[in-house]
PDB file of N, CA and C in Angstrom:
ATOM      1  N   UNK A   1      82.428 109.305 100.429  1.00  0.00           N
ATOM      2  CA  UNK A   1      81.121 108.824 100.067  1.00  0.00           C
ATOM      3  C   UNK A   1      80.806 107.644 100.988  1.00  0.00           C
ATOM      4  N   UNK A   2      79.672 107.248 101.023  1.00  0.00           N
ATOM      5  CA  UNK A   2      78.716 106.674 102.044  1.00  0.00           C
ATOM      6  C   UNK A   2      78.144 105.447 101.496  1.00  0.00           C
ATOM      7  N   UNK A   3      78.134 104.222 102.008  1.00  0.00           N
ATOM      8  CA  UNK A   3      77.068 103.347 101.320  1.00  0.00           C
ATOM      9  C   UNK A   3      76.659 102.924 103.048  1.00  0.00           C
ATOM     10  N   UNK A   4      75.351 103.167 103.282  1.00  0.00           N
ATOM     11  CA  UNK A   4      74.177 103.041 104.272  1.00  0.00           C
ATOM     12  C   UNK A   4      73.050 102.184 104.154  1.00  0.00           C
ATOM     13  N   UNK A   5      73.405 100.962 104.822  1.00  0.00           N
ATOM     14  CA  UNK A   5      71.928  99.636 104.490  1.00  0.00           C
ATOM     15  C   UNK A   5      71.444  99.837 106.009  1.00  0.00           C
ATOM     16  N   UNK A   6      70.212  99.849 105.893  1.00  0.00           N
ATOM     17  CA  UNK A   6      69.062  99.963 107.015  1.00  0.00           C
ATOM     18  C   UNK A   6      68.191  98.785 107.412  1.00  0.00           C
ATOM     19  N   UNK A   7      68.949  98.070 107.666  1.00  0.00           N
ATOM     20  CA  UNK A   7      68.414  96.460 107.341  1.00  0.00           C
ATOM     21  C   UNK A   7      66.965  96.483 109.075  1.00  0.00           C
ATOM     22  N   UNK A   8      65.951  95.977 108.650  1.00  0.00           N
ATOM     23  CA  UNK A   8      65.067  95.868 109.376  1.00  0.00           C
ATOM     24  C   UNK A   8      65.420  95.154 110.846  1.00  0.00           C
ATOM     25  N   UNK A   9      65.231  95.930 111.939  1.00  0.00           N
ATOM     26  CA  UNK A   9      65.038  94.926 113.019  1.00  0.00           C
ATOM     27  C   UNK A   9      63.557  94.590 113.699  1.00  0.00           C
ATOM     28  N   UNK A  10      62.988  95.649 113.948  1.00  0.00           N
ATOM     29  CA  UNK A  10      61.510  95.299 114.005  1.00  0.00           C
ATOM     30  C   UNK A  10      60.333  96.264 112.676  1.00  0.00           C
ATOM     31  N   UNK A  11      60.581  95.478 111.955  1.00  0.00           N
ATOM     32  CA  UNK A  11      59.754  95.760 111.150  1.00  0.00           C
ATOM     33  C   UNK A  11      57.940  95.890 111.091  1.00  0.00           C
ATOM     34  N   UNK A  12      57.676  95.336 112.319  1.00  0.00           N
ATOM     35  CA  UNK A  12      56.026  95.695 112.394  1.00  0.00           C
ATOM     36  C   UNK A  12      55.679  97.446 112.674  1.00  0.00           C
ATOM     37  N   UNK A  13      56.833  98.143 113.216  1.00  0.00           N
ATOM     38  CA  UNK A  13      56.598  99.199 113.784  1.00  0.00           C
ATOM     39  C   UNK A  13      56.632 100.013 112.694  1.00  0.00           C
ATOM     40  N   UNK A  14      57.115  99.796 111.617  1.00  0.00           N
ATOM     41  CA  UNK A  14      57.999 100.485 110.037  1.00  0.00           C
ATOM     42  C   UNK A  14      56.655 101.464 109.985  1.00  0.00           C
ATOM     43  N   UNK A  15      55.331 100.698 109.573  1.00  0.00           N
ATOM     44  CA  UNK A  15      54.276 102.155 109.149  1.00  0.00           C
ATOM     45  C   UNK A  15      53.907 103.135 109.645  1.00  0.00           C
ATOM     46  N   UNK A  16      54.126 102.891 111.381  1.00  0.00           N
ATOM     47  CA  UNK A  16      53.700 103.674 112.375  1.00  0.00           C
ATOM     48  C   UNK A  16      54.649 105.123 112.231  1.00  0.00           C
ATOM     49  N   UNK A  17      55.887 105.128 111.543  1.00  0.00           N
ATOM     50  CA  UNK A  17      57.121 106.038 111.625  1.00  0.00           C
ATOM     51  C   UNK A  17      57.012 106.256 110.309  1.00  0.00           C
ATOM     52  N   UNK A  18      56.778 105.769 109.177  1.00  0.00           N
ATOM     53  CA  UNK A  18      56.578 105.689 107.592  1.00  0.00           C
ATOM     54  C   UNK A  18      56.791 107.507 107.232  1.00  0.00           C
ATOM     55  N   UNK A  19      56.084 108.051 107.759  1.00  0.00           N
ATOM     56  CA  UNK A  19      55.877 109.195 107.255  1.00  0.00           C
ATOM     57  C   UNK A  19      56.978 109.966 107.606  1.00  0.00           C
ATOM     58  N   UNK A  20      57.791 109.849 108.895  1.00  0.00           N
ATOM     59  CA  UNK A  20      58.668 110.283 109.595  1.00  0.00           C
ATOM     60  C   UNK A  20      59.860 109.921 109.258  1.00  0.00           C
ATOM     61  N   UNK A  21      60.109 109.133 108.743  1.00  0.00           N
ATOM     62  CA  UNK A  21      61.271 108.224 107.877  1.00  0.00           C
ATOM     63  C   UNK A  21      61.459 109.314 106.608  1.00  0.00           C
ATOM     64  N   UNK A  22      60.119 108.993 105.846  1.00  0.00           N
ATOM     65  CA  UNK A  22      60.230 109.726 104.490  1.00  0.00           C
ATOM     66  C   UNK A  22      60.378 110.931 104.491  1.00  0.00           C
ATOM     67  N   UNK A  23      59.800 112.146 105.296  1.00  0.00           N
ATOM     68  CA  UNK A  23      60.456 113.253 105.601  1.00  0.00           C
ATOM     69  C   UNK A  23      61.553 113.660 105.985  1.00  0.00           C
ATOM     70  N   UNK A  24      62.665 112.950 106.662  1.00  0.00           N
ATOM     71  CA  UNK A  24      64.181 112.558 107.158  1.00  0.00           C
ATOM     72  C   UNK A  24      64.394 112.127 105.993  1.00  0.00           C
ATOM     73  N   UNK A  25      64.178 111.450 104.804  1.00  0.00           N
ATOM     74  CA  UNK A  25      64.935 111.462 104.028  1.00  0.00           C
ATOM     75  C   UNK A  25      65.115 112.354 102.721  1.00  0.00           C
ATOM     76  N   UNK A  26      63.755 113.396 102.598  1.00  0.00           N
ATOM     77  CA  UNK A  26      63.301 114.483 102.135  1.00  0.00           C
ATOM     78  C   UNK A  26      64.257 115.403 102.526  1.00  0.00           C
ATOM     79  N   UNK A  27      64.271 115.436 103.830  1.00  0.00           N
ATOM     80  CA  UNK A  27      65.439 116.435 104.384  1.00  0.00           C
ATOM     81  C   UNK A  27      67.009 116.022 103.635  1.00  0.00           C
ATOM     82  N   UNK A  28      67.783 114.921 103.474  1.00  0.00           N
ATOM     83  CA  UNK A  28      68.876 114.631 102.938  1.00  0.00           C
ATOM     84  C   UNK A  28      68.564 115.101 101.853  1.00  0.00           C
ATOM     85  N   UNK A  29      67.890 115.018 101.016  1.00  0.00           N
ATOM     86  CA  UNK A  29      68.238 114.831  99.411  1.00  0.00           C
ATOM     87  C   UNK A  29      67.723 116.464  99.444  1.00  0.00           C
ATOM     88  N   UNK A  30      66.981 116.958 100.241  1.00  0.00           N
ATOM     89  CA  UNK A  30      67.756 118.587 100.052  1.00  0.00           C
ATOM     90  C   UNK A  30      68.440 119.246 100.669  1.00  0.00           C
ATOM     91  N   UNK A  31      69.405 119.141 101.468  1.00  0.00           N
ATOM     92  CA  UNK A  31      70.567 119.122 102.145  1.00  0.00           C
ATOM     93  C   UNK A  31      71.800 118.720 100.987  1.00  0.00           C
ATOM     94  N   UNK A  32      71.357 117.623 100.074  1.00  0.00           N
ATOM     95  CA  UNK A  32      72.600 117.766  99.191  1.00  0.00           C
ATOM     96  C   UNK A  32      72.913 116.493  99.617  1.00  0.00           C
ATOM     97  N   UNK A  33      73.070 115.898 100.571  1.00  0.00           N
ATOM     98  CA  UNK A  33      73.895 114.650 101.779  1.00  0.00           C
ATOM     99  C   UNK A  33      73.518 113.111 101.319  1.00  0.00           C
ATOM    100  N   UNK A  34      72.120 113.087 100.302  1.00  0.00           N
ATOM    101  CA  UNK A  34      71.979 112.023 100.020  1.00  0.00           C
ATOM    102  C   UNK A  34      71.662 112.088  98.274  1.00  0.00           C
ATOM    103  N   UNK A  35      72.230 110.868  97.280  1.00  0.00           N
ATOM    104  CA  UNK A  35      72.299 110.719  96.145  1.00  0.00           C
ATOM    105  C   UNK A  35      71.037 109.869  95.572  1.00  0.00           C
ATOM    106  N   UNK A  36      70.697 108.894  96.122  1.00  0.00           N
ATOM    107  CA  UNK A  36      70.552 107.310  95.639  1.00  0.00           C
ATOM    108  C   UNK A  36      69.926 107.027  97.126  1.00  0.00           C
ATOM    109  N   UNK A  37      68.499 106.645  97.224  1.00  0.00           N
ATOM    110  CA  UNK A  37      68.048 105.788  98.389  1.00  0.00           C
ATOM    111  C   UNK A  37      66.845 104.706  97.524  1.00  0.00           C
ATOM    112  N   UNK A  38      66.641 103.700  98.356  1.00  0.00           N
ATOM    113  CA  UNK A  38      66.167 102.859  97.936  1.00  0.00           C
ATOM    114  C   UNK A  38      66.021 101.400  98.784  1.00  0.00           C
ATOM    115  N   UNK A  39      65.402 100.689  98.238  1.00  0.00           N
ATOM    116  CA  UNK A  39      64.846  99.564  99.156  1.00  0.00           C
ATOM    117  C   UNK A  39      65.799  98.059  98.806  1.00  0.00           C
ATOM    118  N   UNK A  40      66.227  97.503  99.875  1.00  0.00           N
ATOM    119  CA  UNK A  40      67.079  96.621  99.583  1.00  0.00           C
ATOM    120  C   UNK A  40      65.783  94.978  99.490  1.00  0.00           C
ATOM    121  N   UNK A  41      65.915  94.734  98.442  1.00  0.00           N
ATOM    122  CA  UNK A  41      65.253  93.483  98.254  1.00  0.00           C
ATOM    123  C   UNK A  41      65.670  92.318  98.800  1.00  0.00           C
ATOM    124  N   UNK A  42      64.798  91.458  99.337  1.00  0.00           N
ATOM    125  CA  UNK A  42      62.982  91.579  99.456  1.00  0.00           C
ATOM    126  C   UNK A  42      62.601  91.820 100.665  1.00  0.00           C
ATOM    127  N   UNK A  43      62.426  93.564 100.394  1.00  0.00           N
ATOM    128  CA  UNK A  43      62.047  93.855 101.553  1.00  0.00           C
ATOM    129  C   UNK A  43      62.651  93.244 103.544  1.00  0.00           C
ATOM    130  N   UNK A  44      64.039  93.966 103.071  1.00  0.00           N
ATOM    131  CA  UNK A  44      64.480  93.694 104.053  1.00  0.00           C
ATOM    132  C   UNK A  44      65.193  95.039 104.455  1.00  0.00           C
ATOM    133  N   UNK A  45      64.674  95.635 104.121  1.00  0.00           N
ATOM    134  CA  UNK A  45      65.232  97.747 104.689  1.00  0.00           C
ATOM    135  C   UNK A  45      65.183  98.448 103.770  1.00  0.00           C
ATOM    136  N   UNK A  46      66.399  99.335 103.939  1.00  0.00           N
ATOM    137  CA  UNK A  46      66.958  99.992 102.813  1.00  0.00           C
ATOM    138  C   UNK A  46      68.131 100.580 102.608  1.00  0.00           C
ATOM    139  N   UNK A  47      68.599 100.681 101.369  1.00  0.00           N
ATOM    140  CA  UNK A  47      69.778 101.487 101.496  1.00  0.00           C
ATOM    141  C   UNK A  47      70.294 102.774 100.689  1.00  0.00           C
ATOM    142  N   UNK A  48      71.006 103.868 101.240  1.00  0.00           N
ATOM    143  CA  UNK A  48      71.352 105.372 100.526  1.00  0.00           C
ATOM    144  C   UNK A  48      72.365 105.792 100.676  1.00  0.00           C
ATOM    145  N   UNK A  49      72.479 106.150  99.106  1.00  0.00           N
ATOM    146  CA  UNK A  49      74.124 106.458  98.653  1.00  0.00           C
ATOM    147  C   UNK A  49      74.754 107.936  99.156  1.00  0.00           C
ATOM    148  N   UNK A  50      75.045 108.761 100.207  1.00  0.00           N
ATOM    149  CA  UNK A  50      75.402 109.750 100.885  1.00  0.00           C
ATOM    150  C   UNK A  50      76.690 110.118 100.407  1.00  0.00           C
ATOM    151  N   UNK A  51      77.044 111.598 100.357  1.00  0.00           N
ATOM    152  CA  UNK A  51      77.962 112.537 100.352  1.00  0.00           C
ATOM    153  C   UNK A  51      78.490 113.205 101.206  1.00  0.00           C
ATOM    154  N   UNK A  52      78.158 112.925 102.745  1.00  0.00           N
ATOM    155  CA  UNK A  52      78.606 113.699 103.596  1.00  0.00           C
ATOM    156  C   UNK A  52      80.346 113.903 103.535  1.00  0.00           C
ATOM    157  N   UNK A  53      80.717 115.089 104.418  1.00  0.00           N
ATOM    158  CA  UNK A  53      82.436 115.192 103.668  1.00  0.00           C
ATOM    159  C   UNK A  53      82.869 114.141 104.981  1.00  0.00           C
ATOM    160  N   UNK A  54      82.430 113.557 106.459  1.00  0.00           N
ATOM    161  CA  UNK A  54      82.821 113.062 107.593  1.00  0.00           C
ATOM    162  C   UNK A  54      82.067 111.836 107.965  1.00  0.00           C
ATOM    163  N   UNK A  55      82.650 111.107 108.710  1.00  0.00           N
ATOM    164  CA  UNK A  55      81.698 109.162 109.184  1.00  0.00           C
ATOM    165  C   UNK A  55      81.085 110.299 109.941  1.00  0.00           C
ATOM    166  N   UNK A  56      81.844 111.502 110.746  1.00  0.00           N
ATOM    167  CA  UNK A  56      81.286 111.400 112.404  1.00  0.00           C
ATOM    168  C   UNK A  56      79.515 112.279 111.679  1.00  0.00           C
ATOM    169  N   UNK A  57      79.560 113.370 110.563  1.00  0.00           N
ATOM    170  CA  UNK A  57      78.222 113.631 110.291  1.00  0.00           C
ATOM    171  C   UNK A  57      77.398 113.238 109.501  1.00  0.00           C
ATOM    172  N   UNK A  58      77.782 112.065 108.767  1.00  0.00           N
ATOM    173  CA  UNK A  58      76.946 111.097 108.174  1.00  0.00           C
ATOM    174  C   UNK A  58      76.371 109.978 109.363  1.00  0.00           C
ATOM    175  N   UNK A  59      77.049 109.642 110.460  1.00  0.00           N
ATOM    176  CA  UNK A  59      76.303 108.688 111.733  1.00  0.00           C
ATOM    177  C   UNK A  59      75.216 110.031 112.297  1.00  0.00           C
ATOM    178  N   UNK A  60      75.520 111.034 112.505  1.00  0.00           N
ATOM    179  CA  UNK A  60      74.581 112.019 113.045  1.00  0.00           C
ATOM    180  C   UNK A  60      73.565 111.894 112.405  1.00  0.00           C
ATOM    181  N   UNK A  61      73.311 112.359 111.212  1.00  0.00           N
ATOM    182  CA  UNK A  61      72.459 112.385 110.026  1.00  0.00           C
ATOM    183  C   UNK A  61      71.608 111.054 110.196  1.00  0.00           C
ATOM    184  N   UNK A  62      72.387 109.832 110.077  1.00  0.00           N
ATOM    185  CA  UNK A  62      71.775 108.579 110.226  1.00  0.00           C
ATOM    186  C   UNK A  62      70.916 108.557 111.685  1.00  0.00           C
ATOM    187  N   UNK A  63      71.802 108.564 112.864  1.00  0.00           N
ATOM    188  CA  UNK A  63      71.294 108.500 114.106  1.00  0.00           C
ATOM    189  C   UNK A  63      69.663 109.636 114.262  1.00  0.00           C
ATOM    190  N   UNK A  64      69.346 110.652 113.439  1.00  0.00           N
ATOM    191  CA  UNK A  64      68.189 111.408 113.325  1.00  0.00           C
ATOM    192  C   UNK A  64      67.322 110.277 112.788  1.00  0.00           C
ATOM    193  N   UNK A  65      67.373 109.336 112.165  1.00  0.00           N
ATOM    194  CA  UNK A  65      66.195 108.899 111.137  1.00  0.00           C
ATOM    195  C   UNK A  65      65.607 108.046 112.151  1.00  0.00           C
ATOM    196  N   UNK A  66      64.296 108.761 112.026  1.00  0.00           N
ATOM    197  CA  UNK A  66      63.625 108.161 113.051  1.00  0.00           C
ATOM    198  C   UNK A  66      63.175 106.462 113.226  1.00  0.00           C
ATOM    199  N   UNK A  67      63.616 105.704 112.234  1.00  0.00           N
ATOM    200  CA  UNK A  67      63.640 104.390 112.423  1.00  0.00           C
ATOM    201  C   UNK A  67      64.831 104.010 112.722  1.00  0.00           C
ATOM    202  N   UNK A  68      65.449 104.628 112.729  1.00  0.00           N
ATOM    203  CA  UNK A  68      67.125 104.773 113.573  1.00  0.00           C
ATOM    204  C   UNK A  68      66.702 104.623 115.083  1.00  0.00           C
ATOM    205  N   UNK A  69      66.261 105.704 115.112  1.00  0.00           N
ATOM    206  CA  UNK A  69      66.140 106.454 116.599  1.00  0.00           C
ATOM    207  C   UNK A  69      64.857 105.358 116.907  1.00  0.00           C
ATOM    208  N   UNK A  70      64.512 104.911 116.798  1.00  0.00           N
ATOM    209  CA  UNK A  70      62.927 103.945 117.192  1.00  0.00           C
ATOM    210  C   UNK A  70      63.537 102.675 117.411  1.00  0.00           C
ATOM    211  N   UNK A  71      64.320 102.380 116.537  1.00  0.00           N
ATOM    212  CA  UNK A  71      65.370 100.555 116.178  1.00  0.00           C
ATOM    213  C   UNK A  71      64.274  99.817 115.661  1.00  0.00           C
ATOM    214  N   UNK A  72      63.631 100.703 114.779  1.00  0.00           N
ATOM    215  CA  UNK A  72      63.119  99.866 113.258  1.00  0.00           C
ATOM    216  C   UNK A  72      64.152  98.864 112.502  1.00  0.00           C
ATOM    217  N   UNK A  73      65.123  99.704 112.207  1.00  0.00           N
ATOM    218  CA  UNK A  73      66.104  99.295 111.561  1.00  0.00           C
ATOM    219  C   UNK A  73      67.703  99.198 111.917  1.00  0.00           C
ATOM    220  N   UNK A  74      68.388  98.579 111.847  1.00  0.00           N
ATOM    221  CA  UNK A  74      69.856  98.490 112.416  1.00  0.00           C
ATOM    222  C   UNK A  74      70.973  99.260 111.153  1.00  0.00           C
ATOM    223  N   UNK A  75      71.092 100.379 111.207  1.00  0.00           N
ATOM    224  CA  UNK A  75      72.087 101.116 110.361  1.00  0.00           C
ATOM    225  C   UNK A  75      73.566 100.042 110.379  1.00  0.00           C
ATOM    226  N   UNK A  76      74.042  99.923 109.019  1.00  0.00           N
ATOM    227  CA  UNK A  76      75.202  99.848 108.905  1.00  0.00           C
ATOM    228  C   UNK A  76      75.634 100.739 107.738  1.00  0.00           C
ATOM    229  N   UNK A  77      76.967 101.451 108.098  1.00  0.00           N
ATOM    230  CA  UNK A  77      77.911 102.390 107.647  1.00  0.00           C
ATOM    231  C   UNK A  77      79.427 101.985 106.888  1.00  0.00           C
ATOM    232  N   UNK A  78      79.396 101.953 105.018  1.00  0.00           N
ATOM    233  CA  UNK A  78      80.104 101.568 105.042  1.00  0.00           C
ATOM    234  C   UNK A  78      80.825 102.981 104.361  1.00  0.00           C
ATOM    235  N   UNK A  79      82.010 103.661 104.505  1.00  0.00           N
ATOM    236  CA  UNK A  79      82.703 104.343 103.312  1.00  0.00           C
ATOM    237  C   UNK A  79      83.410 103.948 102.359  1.00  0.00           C
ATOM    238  N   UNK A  80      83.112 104.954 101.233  1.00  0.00           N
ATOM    239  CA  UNK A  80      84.312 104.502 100.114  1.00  0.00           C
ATOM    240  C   UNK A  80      84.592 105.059  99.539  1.00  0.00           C
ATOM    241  N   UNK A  81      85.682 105.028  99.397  1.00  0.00           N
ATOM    242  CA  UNK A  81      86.584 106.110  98.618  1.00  0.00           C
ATOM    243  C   UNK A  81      86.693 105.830  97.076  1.00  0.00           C
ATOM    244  N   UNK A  82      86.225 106.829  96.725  1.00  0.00           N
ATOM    245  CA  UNK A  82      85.536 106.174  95.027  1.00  0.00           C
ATOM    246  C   UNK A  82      86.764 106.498  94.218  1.00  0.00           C
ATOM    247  N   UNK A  83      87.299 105.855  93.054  1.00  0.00           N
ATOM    248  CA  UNK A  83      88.753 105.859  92.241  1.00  0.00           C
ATOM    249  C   UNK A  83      88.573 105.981  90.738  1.00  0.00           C
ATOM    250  N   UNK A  84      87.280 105.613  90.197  1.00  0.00           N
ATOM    251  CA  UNK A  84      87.431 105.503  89.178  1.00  0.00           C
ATOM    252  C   UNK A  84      85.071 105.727  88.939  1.00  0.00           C
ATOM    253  N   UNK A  85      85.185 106.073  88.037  1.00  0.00           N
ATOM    254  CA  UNK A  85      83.000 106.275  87.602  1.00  0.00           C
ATOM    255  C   UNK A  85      83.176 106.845  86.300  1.00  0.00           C
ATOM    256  N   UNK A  86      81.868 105.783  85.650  1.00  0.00           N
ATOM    257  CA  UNK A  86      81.183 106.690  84.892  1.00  0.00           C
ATOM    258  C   UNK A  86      81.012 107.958  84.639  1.00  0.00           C
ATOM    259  N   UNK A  87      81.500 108.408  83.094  1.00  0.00           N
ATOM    260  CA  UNK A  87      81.562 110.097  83.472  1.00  0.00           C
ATOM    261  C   UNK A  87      80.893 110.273  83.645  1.00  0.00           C
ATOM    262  N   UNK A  88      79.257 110.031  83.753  1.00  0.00           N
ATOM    263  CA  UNK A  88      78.201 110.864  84.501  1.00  0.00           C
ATOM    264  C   UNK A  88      78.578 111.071  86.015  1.00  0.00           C
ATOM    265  N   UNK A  89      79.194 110.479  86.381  1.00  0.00           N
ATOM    266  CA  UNK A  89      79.510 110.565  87.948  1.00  0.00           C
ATOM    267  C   UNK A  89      80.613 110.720  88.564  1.00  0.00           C
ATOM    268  N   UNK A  90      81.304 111.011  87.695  1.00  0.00           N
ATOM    269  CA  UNK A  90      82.552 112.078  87.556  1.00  0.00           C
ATOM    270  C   UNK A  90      82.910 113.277  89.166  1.00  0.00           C
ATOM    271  N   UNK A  91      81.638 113.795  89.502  1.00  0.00           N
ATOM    272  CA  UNK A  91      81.577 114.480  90.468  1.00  0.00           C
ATOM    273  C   UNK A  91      81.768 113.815  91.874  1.00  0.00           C
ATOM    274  N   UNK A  92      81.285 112.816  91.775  1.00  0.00           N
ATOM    275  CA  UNK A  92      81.869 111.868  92.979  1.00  0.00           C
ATOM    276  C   UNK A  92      83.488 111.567  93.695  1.00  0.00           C
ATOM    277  N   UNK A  93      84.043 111.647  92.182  1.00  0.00           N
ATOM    278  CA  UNK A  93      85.506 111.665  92.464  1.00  0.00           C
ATOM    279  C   UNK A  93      86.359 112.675  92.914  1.00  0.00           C
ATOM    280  N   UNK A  94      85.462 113.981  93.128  1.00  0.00           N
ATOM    281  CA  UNK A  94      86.307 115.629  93.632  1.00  0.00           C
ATOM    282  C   UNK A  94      86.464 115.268  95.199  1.00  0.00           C
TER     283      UNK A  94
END
């Protein structure tokens, strides 16, 4: 599992790609690859909770998002190996 913060580097450009962002991330969450996305407060990026099974195709995945690919935002990639959840989230741990 994946924890992914998208912390802003030039943020004036963010609306111009807005739509292009949100469709890249439309694409994850039906792909399966993303859980949990969301905006890291106050407004300083964002970040999404990913399932990919590899770093090397979760950076791919990342490296597509077009505020990736623009340097809207500066991706950082953290993994973790999850040990223990909420049984609702039980599935995380397979």
């Amino acid at each position: 599992m994946f924890l992914i913060f998208l912390k802003f580097a030039d943020k004036s450009r963010a609306p111009d790609l807005m739509a292009a962002h949100n469709a890249w991330l439309s694409q994850g969450f039906d792909d399966g690859a993303f859980l949990v996305s969301g905006t890291l407060q106050p407004g300083l990026g964002g970040a999404i909770l990913a399932t990919e099974k590899s770093r090397a195709t979760v950076e791919a995945r990342i490296a597509a998002d077009p505020f990736v690919a623009q340097g809207v935002v500066t991706p950082e990639i953290h993994e973790i190996t999850a040990s223990k959840a909420n049984p609702r989230l039980d599935f995380l741990l397979a």
